[in-house]
N, C-alpha and C. Protein backbone atom coordinates (compact mmCIF):
# COMPACT_ATOMS: atom_id res chain seq x y z
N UNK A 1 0.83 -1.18 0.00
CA UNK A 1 0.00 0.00 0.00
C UNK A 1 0.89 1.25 0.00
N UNK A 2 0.90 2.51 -0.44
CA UNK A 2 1.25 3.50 -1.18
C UNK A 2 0.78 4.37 0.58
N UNK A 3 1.47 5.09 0.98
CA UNK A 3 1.98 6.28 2.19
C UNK A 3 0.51 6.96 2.16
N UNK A 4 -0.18 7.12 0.55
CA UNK A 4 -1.34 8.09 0.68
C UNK A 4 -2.68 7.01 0.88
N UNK A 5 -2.22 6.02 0.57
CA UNK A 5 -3.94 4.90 0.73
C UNK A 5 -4.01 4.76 2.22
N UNK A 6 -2.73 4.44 2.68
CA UNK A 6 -2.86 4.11 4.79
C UNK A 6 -3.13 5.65 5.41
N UNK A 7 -2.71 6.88 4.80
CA UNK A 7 -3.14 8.19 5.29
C UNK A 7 -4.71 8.07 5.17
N UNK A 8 -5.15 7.70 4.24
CA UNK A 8 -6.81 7.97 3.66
C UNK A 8 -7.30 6.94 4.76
N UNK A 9 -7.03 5.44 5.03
CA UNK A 9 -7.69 4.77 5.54
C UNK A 9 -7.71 5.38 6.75
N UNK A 10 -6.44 6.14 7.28
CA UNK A 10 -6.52 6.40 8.73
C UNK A 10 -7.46 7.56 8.45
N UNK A 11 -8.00 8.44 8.36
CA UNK A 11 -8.52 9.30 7.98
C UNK A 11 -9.74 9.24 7.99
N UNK A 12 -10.23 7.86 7.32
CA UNK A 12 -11.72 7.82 6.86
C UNK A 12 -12.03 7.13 8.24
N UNK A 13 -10.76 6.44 8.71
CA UNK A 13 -11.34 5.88 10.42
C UNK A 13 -11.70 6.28 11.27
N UNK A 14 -10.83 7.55 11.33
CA UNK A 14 -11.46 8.90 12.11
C UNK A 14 -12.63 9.45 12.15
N UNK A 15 -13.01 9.65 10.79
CA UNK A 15 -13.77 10.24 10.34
C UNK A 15 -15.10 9.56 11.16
N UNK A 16 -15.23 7.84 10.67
CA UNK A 16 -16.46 6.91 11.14
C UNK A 16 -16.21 7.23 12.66
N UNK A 17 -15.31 7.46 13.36
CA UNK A 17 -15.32 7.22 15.18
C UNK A 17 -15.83 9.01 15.35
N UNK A 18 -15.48 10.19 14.32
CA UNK A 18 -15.95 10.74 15.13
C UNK A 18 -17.62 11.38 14.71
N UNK A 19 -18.34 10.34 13.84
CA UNK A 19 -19.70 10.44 13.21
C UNK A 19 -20.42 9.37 14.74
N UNK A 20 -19.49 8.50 14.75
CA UNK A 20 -19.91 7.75 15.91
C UNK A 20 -20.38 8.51 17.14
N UNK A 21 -19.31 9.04 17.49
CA UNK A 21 -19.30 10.02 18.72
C UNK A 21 -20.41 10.89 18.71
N UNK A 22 -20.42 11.44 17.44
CA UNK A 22 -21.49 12.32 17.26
C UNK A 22 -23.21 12.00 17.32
N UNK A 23 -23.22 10.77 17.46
CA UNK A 23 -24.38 10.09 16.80
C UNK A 23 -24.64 9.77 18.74
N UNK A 24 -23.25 8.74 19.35
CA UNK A 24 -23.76 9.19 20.98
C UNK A 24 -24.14 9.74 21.49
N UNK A 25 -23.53 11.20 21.11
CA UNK A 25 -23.86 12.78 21.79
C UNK A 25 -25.06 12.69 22.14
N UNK A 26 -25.71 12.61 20.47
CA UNK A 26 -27.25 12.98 20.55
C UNK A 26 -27.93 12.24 21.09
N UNK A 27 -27.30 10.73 21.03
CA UNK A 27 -28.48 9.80 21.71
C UNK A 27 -28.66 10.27 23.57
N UNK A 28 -26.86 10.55 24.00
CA UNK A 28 -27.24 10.88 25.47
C UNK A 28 -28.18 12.11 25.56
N UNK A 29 -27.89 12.85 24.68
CA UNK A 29 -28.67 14.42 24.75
C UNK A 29 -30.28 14.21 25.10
N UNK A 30 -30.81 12.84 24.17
CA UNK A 30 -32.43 12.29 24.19
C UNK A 30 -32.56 12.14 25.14
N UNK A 31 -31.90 11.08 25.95
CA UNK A 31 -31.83 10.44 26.73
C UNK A 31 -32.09 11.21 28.28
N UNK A 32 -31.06 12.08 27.95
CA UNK A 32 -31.45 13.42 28.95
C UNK A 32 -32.72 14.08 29.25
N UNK A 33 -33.10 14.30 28.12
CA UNK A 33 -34.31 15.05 28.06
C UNK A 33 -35.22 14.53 28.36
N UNK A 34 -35.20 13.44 27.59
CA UNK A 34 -36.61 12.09 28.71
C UNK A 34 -36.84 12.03 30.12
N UNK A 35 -35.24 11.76 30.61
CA UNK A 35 -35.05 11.29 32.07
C UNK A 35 -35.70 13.13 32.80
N UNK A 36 -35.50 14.26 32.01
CA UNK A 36 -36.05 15.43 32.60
C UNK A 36 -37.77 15.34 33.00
N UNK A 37 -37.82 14.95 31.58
CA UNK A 37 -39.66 14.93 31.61
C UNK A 37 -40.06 14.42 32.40
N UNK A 38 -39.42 13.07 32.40
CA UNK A 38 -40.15 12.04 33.24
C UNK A 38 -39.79 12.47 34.88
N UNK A 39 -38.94 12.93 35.45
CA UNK A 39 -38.33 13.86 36.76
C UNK A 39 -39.65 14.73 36.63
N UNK A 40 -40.21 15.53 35.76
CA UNK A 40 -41.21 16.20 36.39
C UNK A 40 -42.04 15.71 36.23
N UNK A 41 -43.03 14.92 35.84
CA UNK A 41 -43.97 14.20 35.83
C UNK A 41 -44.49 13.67 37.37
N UNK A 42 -42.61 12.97 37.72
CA UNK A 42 -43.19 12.14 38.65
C UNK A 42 -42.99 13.25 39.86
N UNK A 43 -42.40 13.92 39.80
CA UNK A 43 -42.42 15.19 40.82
C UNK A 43 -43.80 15.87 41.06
N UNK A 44 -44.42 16.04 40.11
CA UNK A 44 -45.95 16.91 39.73
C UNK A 44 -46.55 15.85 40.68
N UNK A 45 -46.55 14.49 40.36
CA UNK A 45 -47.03 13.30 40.85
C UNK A 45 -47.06 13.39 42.43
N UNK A 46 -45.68 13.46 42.79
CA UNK A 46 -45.18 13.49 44.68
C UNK A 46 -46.16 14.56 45.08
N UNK A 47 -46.19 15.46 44.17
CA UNK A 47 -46.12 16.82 45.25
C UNK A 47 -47.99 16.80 45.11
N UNK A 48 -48.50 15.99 44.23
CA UNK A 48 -50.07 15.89 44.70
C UNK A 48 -50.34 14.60 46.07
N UNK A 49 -49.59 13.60 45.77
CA UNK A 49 -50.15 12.77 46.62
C UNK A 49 -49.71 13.65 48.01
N UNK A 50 -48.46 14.17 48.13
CA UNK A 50 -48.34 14.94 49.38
C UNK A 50 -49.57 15.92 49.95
N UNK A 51 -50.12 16.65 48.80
CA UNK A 51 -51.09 17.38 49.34
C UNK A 51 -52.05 16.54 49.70
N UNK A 52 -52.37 15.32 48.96
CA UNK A 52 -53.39 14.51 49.16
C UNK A 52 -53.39 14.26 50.70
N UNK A 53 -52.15 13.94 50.92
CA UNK A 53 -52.03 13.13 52.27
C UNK A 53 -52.39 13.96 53.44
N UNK A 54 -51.47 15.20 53.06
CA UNK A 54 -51.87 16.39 54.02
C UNK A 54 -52.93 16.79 54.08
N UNK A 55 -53.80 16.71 53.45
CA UNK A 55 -55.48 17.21 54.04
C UNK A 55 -56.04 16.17 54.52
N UNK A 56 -55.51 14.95 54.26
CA UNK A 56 -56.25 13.42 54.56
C UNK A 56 -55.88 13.73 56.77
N UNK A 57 -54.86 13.97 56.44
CA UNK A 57 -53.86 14.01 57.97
C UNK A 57 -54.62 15.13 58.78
N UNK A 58 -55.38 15.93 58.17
CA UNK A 58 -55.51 17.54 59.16
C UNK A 58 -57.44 17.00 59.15
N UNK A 59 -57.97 16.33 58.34
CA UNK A 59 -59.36 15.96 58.44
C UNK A 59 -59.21 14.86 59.41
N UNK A 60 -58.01 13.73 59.23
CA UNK A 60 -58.24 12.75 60.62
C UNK A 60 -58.35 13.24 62.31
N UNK A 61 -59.12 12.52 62.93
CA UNK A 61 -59.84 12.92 64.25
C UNK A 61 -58.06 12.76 64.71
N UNK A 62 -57.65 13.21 65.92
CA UNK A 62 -56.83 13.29 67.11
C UNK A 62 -56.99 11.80 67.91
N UNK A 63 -56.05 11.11 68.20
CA UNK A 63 -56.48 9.97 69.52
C UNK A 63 -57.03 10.81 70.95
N UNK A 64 -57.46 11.99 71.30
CA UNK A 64 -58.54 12.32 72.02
C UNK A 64 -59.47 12.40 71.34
N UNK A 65 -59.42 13.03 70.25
CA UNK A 65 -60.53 13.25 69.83
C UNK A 65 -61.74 11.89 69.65
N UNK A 66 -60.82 10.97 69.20
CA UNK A 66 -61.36 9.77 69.26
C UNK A 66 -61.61 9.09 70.47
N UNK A 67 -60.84 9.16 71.52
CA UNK A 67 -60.94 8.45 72.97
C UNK A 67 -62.50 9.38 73.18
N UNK A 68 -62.39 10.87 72.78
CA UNK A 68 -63.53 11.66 73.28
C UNK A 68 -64.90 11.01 72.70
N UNK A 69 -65.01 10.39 71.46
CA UNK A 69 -66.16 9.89 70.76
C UNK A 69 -66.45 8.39 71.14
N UNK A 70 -65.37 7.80 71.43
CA UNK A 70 -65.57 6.60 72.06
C UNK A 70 -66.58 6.67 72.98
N UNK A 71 -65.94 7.29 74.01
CA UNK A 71 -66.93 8.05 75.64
C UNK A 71 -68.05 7.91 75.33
N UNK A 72 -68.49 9.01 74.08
CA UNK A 72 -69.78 9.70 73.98
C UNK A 72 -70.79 8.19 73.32
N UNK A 73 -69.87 7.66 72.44
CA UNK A 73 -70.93 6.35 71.43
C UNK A 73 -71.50 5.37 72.39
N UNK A 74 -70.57 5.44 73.95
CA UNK A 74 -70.86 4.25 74.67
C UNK A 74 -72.19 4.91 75.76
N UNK A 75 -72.02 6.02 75.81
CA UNK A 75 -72.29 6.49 76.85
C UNK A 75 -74.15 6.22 75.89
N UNK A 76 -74.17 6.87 74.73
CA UNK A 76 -75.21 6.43 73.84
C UNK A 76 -75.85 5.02 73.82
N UNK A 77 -75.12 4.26 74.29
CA UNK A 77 -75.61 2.16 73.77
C UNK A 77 -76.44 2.35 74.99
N UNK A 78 -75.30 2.82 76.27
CA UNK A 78 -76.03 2.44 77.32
C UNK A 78 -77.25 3.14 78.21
N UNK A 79 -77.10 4.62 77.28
CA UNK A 79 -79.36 5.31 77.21
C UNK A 79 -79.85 4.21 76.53
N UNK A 80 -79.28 3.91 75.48
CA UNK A 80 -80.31 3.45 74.34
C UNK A 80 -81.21 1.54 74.93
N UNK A 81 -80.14 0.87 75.89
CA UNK A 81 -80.01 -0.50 76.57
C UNK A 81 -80.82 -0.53 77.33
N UNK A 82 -80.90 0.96 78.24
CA UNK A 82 -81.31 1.21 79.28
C UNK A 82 -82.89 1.14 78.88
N UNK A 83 -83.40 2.14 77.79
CA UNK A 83 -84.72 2.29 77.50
C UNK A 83 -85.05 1.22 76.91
C-alpha cells in the first residue's frame, strides 16, 4: 500500500469514530431530556399525593378526639339499653 492509501484509511477511520461520537452525543442528549420529563412528571405526581395526604392528615380525628367519641358512642348504647 502507497503512504497516501494508509493516510486515507486512517482518515476515513477517524472520520467513522468521530460520526460515531457524534451520533452518541445525541443519543445521550435524548436520553437526557426524557429522564427530565419524566423527573417532572413524577415530581408533579409526589407533590399531589403529598397534598393529598396532608389534608387526609388535618381531616383525621386526634387519639382524644377519638378516645372523646368513644366516651360519647358508649355512653349512647347504654341510654339506648337502658330504654
Amino acid at each position: 500500500m502507497s503512504d497516501t492509501k494508509i493516510l486515507q484509511a486512517i482518515l476515513d477511520g477517524q472520520t467513522g469514530l468521530k460520526k460515531d461520537i457524534q451520533e452518541v452525543r445525541r443519543d445521550i442528549t435524548e436520553v437526557k431530556e426524557e429522564v427530565r420529563k419524566t423527573e417532572g412528571r413524577l415530581t408533579a405526581r409526589i407533590d399531589i399525593v403529598g397534598l393529598q395526604v396532608a389534608n387526609l392528615e388535618d381531616d383525621a380525628p386526634t387519639v382524644e378526639e377519638f378516645d372523646k367519641l368513644a366516651k360519647r358512642v358508649s355512653k349512647l348504647e347504654n341510654r339506648v339499653t337502658k330504654n
